[in-house]
N, C-alpha and C. Protein backbone atom coordinates (compact mmCIF):
# COMPACT_ATOMS: atom_id res chain seq x y z
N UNK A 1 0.84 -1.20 0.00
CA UNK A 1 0.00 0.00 0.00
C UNK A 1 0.88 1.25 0.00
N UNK A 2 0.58 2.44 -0.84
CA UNK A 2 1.44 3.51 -1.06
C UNK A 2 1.28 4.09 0.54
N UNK A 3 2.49 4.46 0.57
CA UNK A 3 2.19 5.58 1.77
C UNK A 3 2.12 7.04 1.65
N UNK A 4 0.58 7.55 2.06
CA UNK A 4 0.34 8.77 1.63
C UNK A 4 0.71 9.65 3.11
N UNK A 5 1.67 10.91 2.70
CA UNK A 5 1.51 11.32 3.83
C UNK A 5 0.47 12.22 4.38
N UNK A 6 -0.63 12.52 3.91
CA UNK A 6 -1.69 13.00 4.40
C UNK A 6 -2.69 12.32 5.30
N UNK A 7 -2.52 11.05 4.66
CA UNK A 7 -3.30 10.12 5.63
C UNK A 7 -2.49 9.36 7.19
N UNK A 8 -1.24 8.93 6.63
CA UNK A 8 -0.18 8.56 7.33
C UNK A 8 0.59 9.46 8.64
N UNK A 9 0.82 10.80 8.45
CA UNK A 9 1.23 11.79 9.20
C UNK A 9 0.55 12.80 9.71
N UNK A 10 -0.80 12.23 9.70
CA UNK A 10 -1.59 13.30 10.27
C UNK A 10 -1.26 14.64 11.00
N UNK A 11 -0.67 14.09 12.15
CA UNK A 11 -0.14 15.48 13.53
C UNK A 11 0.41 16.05 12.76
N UNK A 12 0.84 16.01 11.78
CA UNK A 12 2.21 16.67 10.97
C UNK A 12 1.65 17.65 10.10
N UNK A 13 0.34 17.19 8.95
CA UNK A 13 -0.41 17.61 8.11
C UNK A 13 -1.25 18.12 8.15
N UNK A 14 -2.02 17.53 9.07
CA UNK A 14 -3.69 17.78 9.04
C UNK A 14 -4.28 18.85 10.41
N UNK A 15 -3.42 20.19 10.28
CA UNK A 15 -3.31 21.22 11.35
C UNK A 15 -4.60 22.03 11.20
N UNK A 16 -5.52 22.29 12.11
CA UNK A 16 -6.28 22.96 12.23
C UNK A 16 -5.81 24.76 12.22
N UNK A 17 -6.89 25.55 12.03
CA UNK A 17 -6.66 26.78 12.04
C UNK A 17 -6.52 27.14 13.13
N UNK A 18 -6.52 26.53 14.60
CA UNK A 18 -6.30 27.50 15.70
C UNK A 18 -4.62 26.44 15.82
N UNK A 19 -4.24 27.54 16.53
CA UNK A 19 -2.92 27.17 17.20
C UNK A 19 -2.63 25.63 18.08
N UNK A 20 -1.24 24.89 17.72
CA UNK A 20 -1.60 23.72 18.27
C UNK A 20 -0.09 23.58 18.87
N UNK A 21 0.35 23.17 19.83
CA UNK A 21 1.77 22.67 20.51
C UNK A 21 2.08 21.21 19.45
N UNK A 22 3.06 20.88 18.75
CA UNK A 22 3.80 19.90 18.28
C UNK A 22 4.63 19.63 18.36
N UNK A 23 4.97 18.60 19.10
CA UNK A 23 6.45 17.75 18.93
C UNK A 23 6.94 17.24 17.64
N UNK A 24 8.43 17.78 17.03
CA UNK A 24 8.94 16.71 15.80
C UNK A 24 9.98 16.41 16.05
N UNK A 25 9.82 15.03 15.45
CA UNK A 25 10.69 14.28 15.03
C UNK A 25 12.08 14.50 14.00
N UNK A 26 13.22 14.48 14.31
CA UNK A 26 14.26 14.45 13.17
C UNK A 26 13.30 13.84 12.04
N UNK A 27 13.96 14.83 10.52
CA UNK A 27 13.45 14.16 9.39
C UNK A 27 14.43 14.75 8.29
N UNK A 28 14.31 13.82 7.15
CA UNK A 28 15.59 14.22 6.49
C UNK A 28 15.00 14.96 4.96
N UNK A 29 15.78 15.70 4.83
CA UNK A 29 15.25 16.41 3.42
C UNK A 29 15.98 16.67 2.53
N UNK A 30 16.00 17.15 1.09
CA UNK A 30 16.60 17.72 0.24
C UNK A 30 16.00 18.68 0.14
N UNK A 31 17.40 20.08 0.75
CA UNK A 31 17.03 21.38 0.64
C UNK A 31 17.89 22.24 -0.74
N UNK A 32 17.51 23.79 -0.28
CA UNK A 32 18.52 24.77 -1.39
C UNK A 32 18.08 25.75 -0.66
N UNK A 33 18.86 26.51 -0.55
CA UNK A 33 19.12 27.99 0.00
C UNK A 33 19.24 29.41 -0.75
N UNK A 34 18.73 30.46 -0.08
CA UNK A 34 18.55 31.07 -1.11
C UNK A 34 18.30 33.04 -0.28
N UNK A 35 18.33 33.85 -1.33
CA UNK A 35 17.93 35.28 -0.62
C UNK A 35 16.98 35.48 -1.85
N UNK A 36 15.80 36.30 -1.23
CA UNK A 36 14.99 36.71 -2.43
C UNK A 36 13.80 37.04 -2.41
N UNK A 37 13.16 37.64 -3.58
CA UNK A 37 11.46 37.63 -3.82
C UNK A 37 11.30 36.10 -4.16
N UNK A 38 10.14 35.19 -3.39
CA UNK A 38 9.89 34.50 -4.22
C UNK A 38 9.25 34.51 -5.36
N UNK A 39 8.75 35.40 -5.71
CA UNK A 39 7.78 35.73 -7.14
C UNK A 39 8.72 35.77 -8.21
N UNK A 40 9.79 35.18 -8.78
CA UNK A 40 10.63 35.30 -9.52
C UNK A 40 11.12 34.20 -10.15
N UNK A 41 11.54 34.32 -11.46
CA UNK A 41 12.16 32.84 -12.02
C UNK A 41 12.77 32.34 -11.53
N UNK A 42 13.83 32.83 -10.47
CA UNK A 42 15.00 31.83 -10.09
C UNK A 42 14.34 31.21 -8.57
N UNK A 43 13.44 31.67 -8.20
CA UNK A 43 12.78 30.49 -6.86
C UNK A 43 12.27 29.42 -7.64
N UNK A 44 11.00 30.14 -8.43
CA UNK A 44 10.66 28.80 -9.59
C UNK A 44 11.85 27.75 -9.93
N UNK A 45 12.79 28.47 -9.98
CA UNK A 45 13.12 26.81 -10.62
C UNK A 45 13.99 26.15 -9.61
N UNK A 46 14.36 26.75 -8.60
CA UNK A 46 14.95 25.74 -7.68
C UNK A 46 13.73 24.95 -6.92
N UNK A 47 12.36 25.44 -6.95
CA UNK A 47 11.81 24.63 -6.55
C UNK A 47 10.97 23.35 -7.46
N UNK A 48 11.36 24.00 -8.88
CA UNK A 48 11.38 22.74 -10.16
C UNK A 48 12.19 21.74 -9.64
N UNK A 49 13.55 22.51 -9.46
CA UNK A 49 14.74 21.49 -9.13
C UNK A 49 14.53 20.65 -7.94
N UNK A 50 14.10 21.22 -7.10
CA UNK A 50 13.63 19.88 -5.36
C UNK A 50 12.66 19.18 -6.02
N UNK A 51 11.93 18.85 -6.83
CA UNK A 51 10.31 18.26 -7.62
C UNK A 51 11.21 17.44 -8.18
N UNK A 52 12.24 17.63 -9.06
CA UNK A 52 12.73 17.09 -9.82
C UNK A 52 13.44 15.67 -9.64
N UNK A 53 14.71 15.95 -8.81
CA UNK A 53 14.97 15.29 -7.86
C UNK A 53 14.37 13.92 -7.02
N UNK A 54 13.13 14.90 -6.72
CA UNK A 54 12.58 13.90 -5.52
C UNK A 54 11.64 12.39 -6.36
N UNK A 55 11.13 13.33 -7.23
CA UNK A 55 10.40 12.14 -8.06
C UNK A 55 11.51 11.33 -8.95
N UNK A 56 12.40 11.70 -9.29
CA UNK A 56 13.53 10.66 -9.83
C UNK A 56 14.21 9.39 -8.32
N UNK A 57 14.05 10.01 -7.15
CA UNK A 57 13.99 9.11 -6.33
C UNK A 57 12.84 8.09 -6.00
N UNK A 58 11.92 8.81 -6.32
CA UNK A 58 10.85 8.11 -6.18
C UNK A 58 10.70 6.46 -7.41
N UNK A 59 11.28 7.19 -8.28
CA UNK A 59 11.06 6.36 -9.64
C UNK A 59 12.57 5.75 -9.75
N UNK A 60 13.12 5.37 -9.00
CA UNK A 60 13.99 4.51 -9.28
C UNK A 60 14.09 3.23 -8.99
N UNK A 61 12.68 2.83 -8.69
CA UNK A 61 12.87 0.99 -8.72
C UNK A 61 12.49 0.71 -9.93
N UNK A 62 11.49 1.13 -10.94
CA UNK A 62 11.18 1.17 -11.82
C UNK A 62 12.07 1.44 -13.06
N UNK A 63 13.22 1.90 -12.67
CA UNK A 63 14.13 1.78 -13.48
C UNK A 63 15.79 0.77 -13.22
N UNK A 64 14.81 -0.02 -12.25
CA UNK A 64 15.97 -1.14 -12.14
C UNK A 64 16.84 -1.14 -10.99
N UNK A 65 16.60 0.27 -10.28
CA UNK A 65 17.63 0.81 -9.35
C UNK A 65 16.98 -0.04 -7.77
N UNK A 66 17.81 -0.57 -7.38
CA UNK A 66 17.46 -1.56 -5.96
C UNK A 66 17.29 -0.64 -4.62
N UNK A 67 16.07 -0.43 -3.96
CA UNK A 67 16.48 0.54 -2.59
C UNK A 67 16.00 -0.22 -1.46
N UNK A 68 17.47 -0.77 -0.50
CA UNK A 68 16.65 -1.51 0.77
C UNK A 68 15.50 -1.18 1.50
N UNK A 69 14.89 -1.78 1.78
CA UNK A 69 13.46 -1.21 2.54
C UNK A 69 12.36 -0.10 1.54
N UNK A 70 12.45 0.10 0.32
CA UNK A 70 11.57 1.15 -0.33
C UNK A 70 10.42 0.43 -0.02
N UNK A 71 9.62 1.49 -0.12
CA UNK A 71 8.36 1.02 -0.08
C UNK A 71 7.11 2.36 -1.12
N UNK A 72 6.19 2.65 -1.56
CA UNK A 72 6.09 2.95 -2.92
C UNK A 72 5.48 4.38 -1.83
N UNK A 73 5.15 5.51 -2.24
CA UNK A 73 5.02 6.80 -1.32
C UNK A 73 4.67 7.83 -2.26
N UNK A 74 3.63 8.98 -1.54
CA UNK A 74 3.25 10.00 -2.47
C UNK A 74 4.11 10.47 -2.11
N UNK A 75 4.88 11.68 -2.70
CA UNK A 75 5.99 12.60 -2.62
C UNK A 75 5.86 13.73 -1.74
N UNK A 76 6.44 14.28 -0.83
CA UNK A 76 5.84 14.95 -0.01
C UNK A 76 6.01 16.60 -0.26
N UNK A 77 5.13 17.32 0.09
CA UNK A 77 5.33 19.10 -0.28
C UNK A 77 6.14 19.36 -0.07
N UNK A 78 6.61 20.91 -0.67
CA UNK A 78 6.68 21.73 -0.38
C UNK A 78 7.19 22.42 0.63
N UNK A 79 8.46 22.83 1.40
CA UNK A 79 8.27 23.17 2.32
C UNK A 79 9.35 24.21 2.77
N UNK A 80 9.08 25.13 3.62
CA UNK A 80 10.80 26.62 3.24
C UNK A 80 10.86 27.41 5.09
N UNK A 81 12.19 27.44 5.16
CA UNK A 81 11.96 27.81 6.52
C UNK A 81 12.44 29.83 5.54
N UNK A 82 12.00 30.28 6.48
CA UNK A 82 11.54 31.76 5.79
C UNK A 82 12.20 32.91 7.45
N UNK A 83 13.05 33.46 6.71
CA UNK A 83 13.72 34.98 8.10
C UNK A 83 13.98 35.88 7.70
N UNK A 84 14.44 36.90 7.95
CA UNK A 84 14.98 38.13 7.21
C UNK A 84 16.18 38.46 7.55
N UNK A 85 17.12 39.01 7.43
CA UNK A 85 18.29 39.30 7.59
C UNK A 85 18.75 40.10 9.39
N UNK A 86 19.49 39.89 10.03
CA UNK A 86 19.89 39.89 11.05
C UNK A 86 19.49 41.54 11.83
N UNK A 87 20.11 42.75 10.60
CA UNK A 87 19.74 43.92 11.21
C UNK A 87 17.71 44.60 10.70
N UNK A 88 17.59 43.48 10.30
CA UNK A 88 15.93 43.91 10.27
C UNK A 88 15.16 44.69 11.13
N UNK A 89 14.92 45.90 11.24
CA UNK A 89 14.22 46.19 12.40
C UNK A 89 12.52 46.04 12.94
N UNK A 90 12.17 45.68 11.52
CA UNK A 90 10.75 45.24 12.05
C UNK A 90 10.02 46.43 10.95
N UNK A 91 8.75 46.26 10.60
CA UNK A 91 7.65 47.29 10.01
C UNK A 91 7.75 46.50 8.43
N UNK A 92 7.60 47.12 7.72
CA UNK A 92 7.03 46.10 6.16
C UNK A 92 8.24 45.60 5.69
N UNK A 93 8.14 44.34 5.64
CA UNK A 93 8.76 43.56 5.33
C UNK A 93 9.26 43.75 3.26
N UNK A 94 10.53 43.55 3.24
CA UNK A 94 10.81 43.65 1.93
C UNK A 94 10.89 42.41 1.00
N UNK A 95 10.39 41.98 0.54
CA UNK A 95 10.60 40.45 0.06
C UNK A 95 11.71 40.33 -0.42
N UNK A 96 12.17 41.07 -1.08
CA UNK A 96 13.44 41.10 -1.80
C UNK A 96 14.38 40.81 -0.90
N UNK A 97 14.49 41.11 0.81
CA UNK A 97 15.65 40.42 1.64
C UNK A 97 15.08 39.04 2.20
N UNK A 98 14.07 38.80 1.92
CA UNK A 98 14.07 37.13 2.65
C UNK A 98 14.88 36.23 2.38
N UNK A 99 15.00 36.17 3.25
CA UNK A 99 16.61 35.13 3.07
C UNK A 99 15.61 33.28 3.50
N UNK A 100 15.96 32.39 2.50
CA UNK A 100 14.98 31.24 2.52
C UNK A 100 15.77 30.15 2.36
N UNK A 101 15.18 28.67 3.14
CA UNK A 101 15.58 27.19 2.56
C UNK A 101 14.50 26.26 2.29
N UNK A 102 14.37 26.34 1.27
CA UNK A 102 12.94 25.61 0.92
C UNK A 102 13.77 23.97 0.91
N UNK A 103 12.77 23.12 0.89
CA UNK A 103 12.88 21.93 0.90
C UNK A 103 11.62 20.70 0.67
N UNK A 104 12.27 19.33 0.45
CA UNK A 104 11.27 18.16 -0.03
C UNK A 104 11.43 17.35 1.22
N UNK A 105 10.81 16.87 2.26
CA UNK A 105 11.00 16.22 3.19
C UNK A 105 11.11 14.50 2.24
N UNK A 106 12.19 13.48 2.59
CA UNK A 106 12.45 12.28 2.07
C UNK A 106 11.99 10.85 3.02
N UNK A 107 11.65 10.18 2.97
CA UNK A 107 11.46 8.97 3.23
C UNK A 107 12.77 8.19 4.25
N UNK A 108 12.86 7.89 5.19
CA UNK A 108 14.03 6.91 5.71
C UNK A 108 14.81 6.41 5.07
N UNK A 109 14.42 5.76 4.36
CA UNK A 109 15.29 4.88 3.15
C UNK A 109 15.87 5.36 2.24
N UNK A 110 15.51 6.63 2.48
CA UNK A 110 16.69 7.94 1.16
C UNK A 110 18.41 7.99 1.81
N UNK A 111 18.93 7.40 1.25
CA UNK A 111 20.51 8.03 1.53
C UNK A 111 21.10 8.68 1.00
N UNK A 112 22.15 9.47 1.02
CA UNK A 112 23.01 9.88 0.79
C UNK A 112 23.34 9.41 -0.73
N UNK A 113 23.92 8.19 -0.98
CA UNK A 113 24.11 8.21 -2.20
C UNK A 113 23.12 7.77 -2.91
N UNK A 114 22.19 7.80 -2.47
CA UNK A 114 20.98 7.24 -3.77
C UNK A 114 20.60 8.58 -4.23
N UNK A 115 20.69 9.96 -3.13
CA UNK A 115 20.76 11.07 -3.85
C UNK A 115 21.43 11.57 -4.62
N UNK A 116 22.67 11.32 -4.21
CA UNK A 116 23.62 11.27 -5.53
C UNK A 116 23.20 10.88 -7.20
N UNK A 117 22.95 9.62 -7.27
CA UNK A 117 22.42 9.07 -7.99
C UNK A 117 21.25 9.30 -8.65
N UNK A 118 20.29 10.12 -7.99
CA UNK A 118 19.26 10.62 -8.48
C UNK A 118 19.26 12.34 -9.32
N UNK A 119 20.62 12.55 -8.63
CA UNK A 119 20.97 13.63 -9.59
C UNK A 119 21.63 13.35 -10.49
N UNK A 120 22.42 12.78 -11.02
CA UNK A 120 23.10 11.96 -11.51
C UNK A 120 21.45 11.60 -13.39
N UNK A 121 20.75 11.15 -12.52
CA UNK A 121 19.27 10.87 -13.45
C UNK A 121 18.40 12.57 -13.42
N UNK A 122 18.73 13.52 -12.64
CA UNK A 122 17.94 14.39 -13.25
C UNK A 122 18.88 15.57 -14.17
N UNK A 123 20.23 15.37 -14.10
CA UNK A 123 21.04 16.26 -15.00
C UNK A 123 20.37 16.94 -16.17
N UNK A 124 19.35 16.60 -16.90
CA UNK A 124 19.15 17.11 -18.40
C UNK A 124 18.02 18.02 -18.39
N UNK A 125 17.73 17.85 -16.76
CA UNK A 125 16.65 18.72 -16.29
C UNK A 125 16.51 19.58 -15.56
N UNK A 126 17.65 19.80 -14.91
CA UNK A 126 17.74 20.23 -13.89
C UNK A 126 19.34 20.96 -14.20
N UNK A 127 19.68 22.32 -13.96
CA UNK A 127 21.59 22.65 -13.81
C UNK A 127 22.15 22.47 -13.27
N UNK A 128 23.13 22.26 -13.51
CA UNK A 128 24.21 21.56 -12.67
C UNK A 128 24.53 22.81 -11.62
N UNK A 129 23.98 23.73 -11.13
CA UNK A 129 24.55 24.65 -10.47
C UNK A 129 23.32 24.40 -8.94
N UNK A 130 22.04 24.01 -9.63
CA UNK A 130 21.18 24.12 -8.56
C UNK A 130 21.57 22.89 -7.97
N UNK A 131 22.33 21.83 -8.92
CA UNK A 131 22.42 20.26 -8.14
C UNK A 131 23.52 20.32 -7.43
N UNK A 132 24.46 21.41 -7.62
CA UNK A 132 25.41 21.35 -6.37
C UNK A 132 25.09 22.16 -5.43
N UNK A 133 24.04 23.10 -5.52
CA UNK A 133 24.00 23.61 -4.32
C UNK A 133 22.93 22.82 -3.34
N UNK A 134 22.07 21.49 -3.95
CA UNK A 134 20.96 20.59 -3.32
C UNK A 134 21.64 20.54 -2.68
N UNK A 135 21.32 20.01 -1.24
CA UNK A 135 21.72 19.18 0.05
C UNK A 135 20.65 18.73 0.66
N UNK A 136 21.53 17.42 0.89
CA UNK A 136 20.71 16.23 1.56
C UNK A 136 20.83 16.45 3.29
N UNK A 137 19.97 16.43 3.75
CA UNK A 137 20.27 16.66 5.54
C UNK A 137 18.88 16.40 6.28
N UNK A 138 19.63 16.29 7.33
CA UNK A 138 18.42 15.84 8.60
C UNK A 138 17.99 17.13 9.52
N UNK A 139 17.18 17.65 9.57
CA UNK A 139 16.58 18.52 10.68
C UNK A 139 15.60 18.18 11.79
N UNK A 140 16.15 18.75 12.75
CA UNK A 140 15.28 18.59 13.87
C UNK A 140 14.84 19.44 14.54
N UNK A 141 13.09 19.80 14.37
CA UNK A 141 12.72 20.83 14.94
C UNK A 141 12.22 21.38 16.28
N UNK A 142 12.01 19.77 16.89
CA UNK A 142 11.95 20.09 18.34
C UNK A 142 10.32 20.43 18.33
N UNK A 143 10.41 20.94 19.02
CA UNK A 143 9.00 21.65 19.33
C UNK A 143 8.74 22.76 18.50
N UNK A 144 7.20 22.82 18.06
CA UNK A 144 6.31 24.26 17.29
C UNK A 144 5.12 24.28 17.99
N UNK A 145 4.95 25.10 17.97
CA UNK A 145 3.40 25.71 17.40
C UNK A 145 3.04 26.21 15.98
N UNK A 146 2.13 25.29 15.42
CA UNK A 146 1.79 24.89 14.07
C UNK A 146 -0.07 25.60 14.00
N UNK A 147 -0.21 26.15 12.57
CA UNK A 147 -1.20 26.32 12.79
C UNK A 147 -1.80 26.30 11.21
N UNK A 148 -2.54 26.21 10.45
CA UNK A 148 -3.24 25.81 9.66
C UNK A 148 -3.81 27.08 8.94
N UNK A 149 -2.65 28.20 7.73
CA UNK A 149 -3.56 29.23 7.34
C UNK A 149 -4.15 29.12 5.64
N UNK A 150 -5.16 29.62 5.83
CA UNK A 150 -5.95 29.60 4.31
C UNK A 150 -5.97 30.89 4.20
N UNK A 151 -5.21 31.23 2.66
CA UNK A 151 -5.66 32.14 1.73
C UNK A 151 -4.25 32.74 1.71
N UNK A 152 -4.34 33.80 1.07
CA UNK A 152 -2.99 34.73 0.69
C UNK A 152 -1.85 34.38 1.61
N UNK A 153 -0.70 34.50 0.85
CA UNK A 153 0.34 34.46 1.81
C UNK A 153 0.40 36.14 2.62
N UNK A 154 -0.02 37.45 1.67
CA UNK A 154 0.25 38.41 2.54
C UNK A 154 -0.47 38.67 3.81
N UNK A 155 -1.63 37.06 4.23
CA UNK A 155 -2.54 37.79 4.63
C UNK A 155 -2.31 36.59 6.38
N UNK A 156 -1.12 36.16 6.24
CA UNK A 156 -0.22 34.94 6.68
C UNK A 156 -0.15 36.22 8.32
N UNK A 157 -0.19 37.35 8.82
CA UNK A 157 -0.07 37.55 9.72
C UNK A 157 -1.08 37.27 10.79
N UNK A 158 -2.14 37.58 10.17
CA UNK A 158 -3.40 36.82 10.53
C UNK A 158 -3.34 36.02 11.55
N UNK A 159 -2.61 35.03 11.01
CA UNK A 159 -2.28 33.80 11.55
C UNK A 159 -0.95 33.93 12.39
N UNK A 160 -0.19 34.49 12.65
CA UNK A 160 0.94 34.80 13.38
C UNK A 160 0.47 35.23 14.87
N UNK A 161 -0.78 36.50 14.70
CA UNK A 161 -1.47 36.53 15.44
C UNK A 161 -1.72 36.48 16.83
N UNK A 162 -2.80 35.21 15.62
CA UNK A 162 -3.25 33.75 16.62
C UNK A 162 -1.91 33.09 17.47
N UNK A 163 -0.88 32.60 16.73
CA UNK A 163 -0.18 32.24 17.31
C UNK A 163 0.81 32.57 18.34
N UNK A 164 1.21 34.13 18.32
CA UNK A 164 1.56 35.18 19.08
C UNK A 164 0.46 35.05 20.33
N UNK A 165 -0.65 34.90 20.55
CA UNK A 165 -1.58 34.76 21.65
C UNK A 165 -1.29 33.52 22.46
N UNK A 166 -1.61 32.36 21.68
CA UNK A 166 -1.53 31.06 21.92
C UNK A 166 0.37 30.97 22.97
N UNK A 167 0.97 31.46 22.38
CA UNK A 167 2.10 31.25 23.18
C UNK A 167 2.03 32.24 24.50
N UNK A 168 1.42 33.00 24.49
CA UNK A 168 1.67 34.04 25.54
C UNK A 168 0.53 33.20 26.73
N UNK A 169 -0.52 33.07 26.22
CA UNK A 169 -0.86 32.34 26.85
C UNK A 169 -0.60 30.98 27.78
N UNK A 170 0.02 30.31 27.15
CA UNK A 170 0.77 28.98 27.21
C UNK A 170 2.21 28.76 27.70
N UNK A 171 2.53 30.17 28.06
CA UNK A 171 4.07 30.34 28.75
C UNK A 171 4.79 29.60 27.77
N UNK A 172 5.03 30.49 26.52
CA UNK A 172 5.95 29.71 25.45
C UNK A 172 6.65 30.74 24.97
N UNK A 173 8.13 30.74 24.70
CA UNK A 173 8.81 31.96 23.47
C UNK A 173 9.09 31.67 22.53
N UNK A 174 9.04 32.06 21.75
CA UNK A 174 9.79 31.49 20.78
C UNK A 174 11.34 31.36 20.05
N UNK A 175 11.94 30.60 19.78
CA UNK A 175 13.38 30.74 20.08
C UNK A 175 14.15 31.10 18.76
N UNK A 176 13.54 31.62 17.85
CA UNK A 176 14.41 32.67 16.73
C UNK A 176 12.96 33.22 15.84
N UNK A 177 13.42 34.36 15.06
CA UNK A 177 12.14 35.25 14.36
C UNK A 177 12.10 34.31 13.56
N UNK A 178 12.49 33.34 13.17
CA UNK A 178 12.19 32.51 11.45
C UNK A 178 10.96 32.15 11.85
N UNK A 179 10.40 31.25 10.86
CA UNK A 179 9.26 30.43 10.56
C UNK A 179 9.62 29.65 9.52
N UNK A 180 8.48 28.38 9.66
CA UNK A 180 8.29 27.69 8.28
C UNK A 180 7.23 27.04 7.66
N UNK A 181 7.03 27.61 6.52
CA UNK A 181 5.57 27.33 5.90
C UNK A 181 5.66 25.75 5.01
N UNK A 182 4.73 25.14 4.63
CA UNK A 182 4.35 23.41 5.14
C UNK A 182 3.27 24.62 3.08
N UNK A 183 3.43 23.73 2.63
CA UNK A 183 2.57 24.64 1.34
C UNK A 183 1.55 23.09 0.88
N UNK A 184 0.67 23.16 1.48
CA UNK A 184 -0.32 21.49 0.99
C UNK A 184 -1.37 21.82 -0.03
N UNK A 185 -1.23 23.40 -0.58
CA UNK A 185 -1.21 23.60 -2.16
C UNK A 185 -0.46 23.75 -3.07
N UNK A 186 -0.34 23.76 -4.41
CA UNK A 186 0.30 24.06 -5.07
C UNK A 186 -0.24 25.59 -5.67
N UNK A 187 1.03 26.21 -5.23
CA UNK A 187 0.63 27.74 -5.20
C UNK A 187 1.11 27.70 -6.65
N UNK A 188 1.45 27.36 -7.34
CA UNK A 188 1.88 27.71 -8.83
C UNK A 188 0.28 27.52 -9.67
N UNK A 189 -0.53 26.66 -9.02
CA UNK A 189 -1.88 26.18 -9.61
C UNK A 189 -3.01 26.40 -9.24
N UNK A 190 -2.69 27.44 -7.98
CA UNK A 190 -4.43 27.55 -7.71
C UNK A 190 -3.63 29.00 -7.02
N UNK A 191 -5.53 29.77 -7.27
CA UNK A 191 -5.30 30.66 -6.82
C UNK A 191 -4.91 31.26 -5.05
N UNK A 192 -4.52 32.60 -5.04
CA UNK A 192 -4.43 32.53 -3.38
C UNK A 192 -5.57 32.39 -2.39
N UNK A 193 -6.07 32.67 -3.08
CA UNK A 193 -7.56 32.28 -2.07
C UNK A 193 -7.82 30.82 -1.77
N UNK A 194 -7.06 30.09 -2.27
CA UNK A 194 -7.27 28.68 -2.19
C UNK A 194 -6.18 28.29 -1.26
N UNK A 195 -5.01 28.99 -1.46
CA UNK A 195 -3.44 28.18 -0.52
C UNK A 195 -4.07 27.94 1.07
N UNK A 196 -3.75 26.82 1.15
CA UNK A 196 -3.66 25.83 2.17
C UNK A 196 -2.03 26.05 2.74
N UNK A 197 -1.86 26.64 4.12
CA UNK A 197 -0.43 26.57 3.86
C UNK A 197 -0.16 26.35 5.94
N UNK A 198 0.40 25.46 6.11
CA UNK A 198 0.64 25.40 7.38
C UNK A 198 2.36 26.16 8.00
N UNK A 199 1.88 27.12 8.69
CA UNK A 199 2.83 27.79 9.57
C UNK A 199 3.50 27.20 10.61
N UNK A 200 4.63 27.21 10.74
CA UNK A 200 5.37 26.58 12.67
C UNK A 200 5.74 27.90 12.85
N UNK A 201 6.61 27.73 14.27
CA UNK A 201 7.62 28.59 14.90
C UNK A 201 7.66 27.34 16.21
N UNK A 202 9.10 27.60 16.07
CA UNK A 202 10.12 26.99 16.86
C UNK A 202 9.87 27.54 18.20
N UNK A 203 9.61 26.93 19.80
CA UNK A 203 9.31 27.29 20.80
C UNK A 203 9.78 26.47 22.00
N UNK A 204 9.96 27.32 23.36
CA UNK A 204 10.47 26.57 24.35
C UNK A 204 9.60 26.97 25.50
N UNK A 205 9.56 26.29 26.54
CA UNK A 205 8.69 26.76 27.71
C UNK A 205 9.48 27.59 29.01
């Protein structure tokens, strides 16, 4: 049976709109790093390039390639930890300095060199500039507060909010300005009124 992670990872996915305390687990991903507007060709295509990648991992038993323990899996979103630069002082945010690491969360059974290898199979699609800057790595986020926002990303404070309450309430700080958005639409395909997009922030008691 495929493993879907929507059905499979619920706590992880399936976040309601009010504010929620979550524990995570180490998990390993293929990321890329980056400063920028995302509204621009060159986010587009590094995040072609993590798509790219990940489904050539996905599709490599099918091409003969042996992976201990695989087991067959929908591919998982989307996903970017998002900060601004160090002397930021706060008030409207410039997109143009977001400094970002978007990423494909991977399966256990992904190693090291099977990523290799999978770039190796997406070369003709992908530049060789975005495939050296991919990296394969494990993150561990510890504890969030996760919360579940619909509609515009500009409209994403909304929801910060909420979550700004929820911790004050809850004797929680949070332990750096970043965040990271969880995208369980495809914002390239539907409009903003539709993005489904789950928020964290990193927190301690």
């Amino acid at each position: 049976m495929k493993h879907e992670w929507r059905k499979a990872e619920k706590k992880f996915y399936m976040t309601k709109t009010k504010p929620e305390v979550c524990p995570m687990p180490a998990q390993q991903f293929l990321t890329i790093k980056g400063q920028g507007n995302p509204n621009t060709s060159e986010f587009a295509e590094k995040v072609g390039a993590l798509y790219t990648v990940s489904y050539a991992l996905k599709m490599m038993p099918r091409k003969g390639i042996e992976i201990e323990g695989y087991y067959d899996y929908t591919v998982y979103p989307l996903e970017g930890f998002w900060t601004m630069p160090d002397n930021f002082t706060g008030g409207k945010i410039d997109k143009n300095l977001l400094i970002y690491e978007i990423m494909i969360k991977q399966p256990d059974f992904i190693t090291e060199k099977l990523v290799i290898k999978a770039k190796e199979l997406s070369a003709k699609k992908v530049t060789e500039s975005l495939l050296t800057a991919m990296n394969f790595k494990t993150i561990h986020e510890e504890q969030v507060v996760q919360i579940l926002h619909k509609g515009s990303f500009d409209e994403e404070y909304l929801s910060f909010e909420k979550i700004a309450i929820f911790c004050q309430e809850n004797g929680l700080s949070r332990t750096d300005h970043g965040h990271k958005e969880i995208y369980l639409s495809d914002f390239r395909k539907v409009t903003p009124d539709k993005y489904k997009t789950i928020l964290r922030v990193s927190v301690k008691s």
